[in-house]
C-alpha atoms as a PDB file:
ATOM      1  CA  UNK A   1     216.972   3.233  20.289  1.00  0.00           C
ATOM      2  CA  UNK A   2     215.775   6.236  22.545  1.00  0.00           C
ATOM      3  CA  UNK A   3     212.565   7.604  21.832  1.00  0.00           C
ATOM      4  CA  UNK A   4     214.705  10.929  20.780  1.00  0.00           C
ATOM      5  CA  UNK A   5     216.580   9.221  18.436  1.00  0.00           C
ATOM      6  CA  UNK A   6     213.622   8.008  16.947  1.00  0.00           C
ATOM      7  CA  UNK A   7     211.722  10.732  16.411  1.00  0.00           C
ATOM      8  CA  UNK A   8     214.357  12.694  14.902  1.00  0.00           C
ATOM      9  CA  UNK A   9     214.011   9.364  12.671  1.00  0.00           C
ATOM     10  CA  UNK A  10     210.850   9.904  12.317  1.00  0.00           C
ATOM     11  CA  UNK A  11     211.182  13.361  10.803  1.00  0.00           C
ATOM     12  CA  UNK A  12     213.587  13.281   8.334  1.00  0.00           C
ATOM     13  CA  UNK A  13     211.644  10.206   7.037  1.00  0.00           C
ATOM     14  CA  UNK A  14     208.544  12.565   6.781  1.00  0.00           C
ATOM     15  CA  UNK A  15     210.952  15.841   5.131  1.00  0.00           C
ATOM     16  CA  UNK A  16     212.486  12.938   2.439  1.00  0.00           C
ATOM     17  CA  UNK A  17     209.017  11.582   1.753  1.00  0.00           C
ATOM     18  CA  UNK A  18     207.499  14.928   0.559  1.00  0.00           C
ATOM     19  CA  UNK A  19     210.995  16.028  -1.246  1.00  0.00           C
ATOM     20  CA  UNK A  20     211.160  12.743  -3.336  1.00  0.00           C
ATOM     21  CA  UNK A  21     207.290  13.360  -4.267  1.00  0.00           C
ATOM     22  CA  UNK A  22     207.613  16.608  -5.525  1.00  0.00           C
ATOM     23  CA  UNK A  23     211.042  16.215  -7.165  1.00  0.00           C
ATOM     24  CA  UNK A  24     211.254  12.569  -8.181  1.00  0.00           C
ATOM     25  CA  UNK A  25     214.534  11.659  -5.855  1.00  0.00           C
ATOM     26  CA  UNK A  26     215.920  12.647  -2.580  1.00  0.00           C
ATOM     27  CA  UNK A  27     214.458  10.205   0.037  1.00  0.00           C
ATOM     28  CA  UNK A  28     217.236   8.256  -0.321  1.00  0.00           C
ATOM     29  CA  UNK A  29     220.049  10.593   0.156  1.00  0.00           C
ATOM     30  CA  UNK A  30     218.265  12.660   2.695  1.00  0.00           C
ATOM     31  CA  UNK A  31     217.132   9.916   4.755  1.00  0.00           C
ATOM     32  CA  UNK A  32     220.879   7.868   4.387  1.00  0.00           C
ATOM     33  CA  UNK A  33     222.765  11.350   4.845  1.00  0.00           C
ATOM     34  CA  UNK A  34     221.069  12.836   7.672  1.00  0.00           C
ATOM     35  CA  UNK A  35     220.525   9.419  10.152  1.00  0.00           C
ATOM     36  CA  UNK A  36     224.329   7.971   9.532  1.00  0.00           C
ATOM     37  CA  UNK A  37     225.634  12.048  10.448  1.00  0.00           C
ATOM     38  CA  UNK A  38     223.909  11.947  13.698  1.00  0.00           C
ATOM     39  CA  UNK A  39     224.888   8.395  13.720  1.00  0.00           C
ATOM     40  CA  UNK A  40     220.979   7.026  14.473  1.00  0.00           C
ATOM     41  CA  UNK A  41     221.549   3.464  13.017  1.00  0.00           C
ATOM     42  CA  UNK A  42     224.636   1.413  11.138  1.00  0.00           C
ATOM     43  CA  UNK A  43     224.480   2.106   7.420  1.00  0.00           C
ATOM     44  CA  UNK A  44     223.248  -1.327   6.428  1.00  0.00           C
ATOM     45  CA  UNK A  45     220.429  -1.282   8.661  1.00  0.00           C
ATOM     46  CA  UNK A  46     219.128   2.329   7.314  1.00  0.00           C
ATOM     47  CA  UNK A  47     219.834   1.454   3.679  1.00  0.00           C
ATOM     48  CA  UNK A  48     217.478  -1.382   4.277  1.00  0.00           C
ATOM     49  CA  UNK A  49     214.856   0.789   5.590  1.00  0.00           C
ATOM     50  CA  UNK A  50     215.115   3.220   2.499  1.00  0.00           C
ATOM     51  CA  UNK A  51     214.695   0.680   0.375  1.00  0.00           C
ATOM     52  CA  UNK A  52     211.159  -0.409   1.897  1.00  0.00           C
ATOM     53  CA  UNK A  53     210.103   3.491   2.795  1.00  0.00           C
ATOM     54  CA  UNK A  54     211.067   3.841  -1.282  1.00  0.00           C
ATOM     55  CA  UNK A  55     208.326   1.233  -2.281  1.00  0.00           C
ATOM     56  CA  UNK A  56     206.087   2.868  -0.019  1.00  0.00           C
ATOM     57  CA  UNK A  57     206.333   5.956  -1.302  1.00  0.00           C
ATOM     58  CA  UNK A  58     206.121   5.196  -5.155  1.00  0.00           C
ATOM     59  CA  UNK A  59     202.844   2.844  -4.018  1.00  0.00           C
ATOM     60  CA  UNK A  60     201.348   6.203  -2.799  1.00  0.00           C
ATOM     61  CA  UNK A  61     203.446   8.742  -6.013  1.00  0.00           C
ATOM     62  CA  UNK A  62     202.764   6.010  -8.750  1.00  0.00           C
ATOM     63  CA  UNK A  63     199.065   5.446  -9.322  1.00  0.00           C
ATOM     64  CA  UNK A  64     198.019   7.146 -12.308  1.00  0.00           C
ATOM     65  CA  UNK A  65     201.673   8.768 -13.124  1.00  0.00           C
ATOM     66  CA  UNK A  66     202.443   5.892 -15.805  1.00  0.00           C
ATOM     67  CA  UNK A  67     200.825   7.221 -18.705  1.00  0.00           C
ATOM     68  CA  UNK A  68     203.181   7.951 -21.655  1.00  0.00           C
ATOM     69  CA  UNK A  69     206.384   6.528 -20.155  1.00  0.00           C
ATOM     70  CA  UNK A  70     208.624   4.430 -22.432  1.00  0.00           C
ATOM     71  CA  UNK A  71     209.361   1.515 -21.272  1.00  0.00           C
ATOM     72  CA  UNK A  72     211.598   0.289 -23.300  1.00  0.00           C
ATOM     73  CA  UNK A  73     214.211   2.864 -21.603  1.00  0.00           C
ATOM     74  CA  UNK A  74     213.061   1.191 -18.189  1.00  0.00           C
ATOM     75  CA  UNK A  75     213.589  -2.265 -18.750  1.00  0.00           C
ATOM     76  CA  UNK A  76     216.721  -1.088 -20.494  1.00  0.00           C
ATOM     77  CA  UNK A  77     217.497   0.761 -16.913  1.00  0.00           C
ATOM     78  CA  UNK A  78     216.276  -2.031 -14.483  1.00  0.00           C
ATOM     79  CA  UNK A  79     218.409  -4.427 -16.859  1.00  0.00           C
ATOM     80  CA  UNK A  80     221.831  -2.847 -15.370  1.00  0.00           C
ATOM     81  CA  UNK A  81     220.259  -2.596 -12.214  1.00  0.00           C
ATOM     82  CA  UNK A  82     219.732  -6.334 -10.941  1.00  0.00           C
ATOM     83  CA  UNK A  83     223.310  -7.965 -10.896  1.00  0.00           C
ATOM     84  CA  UNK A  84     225.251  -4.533  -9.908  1.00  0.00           C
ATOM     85  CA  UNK A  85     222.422  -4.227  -6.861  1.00  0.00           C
ATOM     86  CA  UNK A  86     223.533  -7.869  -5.673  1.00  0.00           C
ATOM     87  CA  UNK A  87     227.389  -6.523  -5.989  1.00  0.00           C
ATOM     88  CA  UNK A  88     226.951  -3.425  -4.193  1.00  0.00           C
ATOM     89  CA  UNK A  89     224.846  -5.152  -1.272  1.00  0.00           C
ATOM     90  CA  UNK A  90     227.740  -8.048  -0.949  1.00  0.00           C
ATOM     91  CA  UNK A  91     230.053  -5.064  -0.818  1.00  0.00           C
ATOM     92  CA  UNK A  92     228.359  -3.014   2.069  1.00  0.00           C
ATOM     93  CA  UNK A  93     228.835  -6.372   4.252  1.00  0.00           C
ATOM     94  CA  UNK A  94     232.408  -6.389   3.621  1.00  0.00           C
ATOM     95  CA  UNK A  95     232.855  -2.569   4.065  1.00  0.00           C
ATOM     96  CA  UNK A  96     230.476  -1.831   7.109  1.00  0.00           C
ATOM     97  CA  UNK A  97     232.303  -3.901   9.383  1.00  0.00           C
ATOM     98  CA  UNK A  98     236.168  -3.182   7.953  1.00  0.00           C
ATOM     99  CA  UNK A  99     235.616   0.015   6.663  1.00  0.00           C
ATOM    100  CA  UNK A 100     232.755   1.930   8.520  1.00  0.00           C
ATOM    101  CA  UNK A 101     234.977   5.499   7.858  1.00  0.00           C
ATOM    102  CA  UNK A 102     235.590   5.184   4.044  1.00  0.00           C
ATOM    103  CA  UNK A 103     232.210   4.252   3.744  1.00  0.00           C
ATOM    104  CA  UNK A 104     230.948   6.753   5.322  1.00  0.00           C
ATOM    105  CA  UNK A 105     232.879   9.191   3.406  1.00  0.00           C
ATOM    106  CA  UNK A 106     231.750   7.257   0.673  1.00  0.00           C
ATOM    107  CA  UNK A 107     228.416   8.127   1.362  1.00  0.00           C
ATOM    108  CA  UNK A 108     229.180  11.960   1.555  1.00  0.00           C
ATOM    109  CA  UNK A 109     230.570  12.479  -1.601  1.00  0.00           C
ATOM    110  CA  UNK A 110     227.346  10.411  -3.293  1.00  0.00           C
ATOM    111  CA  UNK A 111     225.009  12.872  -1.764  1.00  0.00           C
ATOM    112  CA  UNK A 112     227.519  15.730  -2.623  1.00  0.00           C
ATOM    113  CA  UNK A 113     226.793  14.389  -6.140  1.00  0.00           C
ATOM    114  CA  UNK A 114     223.304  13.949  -6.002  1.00  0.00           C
ATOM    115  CA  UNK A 115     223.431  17.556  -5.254  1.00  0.00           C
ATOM    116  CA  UNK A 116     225.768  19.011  -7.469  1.00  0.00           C
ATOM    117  CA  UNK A 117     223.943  16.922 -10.863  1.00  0.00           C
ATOM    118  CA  UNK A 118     221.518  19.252 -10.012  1.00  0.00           C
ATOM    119  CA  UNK A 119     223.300  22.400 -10.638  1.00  0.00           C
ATOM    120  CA  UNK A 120     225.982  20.934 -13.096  1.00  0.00           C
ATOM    121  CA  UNK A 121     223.109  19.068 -15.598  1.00  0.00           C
ATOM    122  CA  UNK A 122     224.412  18.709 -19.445  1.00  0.00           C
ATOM    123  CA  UNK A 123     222.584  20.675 -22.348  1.00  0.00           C
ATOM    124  CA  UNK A 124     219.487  18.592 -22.826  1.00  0.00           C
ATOM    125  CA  UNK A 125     219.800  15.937 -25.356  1.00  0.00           C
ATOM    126  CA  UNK A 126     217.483  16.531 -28.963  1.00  0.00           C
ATOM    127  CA  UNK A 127     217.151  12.826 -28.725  1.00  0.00           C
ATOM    128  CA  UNK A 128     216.575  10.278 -26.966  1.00  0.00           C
ATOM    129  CA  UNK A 129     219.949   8.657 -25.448  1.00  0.00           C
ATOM    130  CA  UNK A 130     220.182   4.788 -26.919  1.00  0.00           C
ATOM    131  CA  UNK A 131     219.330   1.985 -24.451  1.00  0.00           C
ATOM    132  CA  UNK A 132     222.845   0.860 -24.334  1.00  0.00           C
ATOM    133  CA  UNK A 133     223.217   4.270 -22.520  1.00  0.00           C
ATOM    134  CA  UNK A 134     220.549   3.935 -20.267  1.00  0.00           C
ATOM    135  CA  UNK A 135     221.283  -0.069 -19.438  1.00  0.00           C
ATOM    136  CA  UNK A 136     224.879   1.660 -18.010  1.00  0.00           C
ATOM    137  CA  UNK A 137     223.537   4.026 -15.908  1.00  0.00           C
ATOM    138  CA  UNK A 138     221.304   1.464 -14.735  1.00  0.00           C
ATOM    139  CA  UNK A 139     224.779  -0.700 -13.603  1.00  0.00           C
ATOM    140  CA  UNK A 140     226.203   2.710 -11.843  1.00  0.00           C
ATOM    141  CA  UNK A 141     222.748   3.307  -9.812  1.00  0.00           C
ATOM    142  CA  UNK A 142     222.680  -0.342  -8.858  1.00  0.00           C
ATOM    143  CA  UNK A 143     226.081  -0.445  -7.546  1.00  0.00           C
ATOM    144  CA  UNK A 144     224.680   2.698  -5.221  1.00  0.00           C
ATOM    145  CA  UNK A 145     221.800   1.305  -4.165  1.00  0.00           C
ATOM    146  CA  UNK A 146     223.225  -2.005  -2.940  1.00  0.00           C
ATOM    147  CA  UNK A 147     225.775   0.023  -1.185  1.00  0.00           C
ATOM    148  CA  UNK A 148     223.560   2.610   0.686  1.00  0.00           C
ATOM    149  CA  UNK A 149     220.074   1.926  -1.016  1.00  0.00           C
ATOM    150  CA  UNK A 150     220.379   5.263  -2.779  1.00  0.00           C
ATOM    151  CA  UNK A 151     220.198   4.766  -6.743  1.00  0.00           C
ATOM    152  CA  UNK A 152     219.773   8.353  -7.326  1.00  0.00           C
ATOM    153  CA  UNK A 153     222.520  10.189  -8.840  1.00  0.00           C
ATOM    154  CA  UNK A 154     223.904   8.095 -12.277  1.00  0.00           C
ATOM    155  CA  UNK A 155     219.949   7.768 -13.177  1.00  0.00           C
ATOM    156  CA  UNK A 156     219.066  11.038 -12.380  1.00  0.00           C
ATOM    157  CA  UNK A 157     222.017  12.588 -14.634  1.00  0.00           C
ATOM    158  CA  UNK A 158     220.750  10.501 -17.310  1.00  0.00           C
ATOM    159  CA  UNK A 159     217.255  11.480 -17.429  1.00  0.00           C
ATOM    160  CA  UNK A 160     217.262  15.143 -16.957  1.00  0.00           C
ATOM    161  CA  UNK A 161     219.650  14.904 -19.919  1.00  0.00           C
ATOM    162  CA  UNK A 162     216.923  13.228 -22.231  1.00  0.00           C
ATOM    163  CA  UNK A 163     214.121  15.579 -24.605  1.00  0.00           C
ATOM    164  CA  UNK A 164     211.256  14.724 -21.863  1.00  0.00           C
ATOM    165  CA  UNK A 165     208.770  16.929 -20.169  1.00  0.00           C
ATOM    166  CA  UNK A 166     210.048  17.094 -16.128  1.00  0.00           C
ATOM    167  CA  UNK A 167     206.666  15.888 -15.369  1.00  0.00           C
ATOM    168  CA  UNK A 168     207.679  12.162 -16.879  1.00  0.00           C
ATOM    169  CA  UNK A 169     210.786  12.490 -15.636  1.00  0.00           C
ATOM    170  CA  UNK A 170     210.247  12.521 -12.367  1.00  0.00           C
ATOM    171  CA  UNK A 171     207.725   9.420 -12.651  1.00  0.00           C
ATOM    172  CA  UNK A 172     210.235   7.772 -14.515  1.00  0.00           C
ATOM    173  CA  UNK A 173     212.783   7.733 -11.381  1.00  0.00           C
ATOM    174  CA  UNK A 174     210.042   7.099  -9.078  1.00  0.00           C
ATOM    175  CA  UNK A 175     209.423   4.171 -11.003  1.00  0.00           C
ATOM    176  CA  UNK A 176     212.684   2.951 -11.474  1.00  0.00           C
ATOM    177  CA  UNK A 177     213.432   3.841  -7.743  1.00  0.00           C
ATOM    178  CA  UNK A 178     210.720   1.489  -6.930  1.00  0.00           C
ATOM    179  CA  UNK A 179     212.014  -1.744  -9.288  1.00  0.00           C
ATOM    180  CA  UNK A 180     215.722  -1.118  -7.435  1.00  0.00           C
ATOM    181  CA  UNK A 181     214.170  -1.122  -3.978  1.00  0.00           C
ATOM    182  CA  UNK A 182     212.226  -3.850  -4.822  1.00  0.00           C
ATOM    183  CA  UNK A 183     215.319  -6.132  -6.075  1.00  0.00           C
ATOM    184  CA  UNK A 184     217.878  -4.832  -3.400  1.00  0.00           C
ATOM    185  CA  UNK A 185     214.793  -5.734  -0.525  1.00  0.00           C
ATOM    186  CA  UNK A 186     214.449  -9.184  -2.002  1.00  0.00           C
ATOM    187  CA  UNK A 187     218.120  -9.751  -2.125  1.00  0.00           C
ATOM    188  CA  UNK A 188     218.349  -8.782   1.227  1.00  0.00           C
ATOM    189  CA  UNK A 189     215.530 -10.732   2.773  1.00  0.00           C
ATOM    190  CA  UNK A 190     217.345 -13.670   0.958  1.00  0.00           C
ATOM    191  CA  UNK A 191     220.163 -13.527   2.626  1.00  0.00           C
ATOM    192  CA  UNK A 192     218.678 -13.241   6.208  1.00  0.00           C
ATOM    193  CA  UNK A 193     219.446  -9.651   6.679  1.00  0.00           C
ATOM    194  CA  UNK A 194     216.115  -8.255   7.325  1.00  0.00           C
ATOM    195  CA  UNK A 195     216.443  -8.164  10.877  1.00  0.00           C
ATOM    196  CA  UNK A 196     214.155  -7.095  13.970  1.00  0.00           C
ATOM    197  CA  UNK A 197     215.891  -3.321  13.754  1.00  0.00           C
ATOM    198  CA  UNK A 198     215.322  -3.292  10.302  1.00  0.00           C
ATOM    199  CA  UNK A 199     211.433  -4.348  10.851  1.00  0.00           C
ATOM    200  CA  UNK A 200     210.844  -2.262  13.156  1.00  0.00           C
ATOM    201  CA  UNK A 201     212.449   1.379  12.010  1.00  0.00           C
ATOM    202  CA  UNK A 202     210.102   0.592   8.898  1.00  0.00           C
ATOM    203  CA  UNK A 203     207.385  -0.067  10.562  1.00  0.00           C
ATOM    204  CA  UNK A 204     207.596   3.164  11.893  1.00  0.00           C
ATOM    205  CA  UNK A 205     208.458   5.180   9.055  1.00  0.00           C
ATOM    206  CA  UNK A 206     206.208   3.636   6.663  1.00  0.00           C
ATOM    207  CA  UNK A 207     203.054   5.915   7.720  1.00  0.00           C
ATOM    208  CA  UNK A 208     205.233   8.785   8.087  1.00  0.00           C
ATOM    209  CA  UNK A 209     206.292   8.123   4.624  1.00  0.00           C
ATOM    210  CA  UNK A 210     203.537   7.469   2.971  1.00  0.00           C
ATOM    211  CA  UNK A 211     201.473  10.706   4.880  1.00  0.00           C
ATOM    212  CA  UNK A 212     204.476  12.766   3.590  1.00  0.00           C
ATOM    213  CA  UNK A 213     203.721  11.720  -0.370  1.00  0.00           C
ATOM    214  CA  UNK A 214     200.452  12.093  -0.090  1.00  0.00           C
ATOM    215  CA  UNK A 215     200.673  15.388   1.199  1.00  0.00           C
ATOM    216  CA  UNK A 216     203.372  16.062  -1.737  1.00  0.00           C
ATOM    217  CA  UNK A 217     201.182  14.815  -4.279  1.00  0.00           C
ATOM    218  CA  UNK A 218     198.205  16.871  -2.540  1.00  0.00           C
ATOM    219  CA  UNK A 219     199.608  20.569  -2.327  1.00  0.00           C
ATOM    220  CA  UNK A 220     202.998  20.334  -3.990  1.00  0.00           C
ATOM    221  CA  UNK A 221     205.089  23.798  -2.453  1.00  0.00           C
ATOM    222  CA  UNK A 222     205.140  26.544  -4.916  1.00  0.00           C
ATOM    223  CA  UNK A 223     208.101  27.377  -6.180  1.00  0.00           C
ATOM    224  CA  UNK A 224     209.490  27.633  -9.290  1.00  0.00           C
ATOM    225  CA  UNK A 225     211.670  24.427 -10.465  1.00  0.00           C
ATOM    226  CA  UNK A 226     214.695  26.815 -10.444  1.00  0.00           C
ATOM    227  CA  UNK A 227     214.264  27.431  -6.689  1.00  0.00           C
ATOM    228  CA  UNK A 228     213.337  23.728  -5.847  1.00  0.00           C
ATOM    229  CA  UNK A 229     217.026  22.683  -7.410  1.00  0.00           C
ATOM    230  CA  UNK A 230     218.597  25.213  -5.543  1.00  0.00           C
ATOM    231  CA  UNK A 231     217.139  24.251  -2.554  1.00  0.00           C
ATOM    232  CA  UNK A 232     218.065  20.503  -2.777  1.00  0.00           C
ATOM    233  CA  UNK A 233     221.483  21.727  -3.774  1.00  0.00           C
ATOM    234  CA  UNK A 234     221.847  23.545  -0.553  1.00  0.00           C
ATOM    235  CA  UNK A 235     220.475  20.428   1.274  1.00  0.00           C
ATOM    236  CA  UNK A 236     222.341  17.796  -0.271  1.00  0.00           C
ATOM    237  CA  UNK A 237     226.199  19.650   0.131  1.00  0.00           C
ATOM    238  CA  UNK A 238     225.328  20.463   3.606  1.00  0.00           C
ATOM    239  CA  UNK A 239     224.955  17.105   4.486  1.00  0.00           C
ATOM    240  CA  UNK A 240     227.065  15.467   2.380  1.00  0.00           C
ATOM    241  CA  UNK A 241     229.477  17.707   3.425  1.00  0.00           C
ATOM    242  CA  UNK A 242     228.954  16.775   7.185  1.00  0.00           C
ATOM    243  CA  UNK A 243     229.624  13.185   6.249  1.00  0.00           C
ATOM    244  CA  UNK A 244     233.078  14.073   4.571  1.00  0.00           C
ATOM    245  CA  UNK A 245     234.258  16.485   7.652  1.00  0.00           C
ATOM    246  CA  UNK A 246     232.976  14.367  10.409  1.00  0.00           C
END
């Protein structure tokens, strides 16, 4: 890897880990988006790396955040989580070497998603959605992190749809963000797939990261919530977009 390649590496790590602060998702989709459609690393080895610059960053966005959060909806989330992350990871090793163009298009219509939930979001519920509900969307966010370690979009629909200030939203995906990083890092590590590459992109990113959140958490950009969607919509179709044309 050229010392080009890695900085631009380097920087959309940084951009990712101040979006996901301030919003509650994005690192993820940014991060897996923007390195496979300048083609930086394979997608296994990035999705990896999210997954460890995603602890990182909820280590640094978590600490005092967990008041008032119920948990009962989380375990019911994480629940769904573990066996679809194993799935989706088995998956990616089948695809990635077969299939590298469908799954990269695969991987441009997520993002595309991830964006468009954020424009297209349902009436919000008067009550909370039942833990059956959440333990599915939990199964749908699994099978997308194992794929390309972004769990963002089936959660994130769910939780902006639920009678909750955004302010506990947003800690609630950071949180269960964290759990499905966690799990999809173990199950990788298990299987031998946590590779010199791997090591060493995160051990890069990591600081970047985790200087990014704290600046987040720190001075947070003004703008109204309104403006903040519309810019992650923007950001999100362009390059999923990319990753569908190209």
């Amino acid at each position: 890897m050229t010392l080009e390649v890695l900085l631009s590496f380097l920087v959309i790590s940084a951009i990712a880990g101040y979006f996901q602060t301030v919003t509650g998702f994005g690192l993820g989709m940014i991060v897996m988006g923007a390195t496979s459609g300048l083609h930086i690393a394979p997608v296994a080895s990035v999705a990896a790396v999210v997954s460890l610059m995603m602890l990182a960053n909820s280590a640094v966005a978590l600490p005092g955040k967990l008041k008032h959060l119920d948990m009962r909806i989380i375990v019911a989330t994480i629940l769904g989580v573990v066996p679809a992350i194993m799935i989706g990871v088995l998956l990616l090793d089948v695809l990635s070497g077969s299939a590298a163009n469908m799954l990269r298009i695969a991987l441009g219509l997520l993002v595309c998603y991830g964006g468009l939930s954020l424009v297209l979001r349902p009436r919000q519920r008067e009550t909370l959605s039942s833990r059956i509900s959440f333990f599915t969307s939990g199964v749908l966010s699994g099978l997308c992190g194992g794929l390309f370690g972004i769990a963002g979009p089936p959660v994130i629909f769910q939780c902006y749809r639920q009678p909750l200030p955004p302010v506990a939203i947003r800690n609630m995906l950071i949180l269960i963000f964290a759990a499905t990083s966690g799990i999809r890092t173990l199950f990788v590590a298990l299987k031998g797939d946590l590779n010199l590459e791997i090591l060493m992109l995160t051990a890069w990113a990591i600081p970047m990261v985790t200087l990014a959140t704290y600046l987040g958490r720190r001075w947070p950009p003004q703008m109204s919530t309104l403006a903040m969607r519309r810019l992650a919509f923007a950001t999100l179709m362009l390059i999923g977009g990319g990753l569908i044309a190209f």
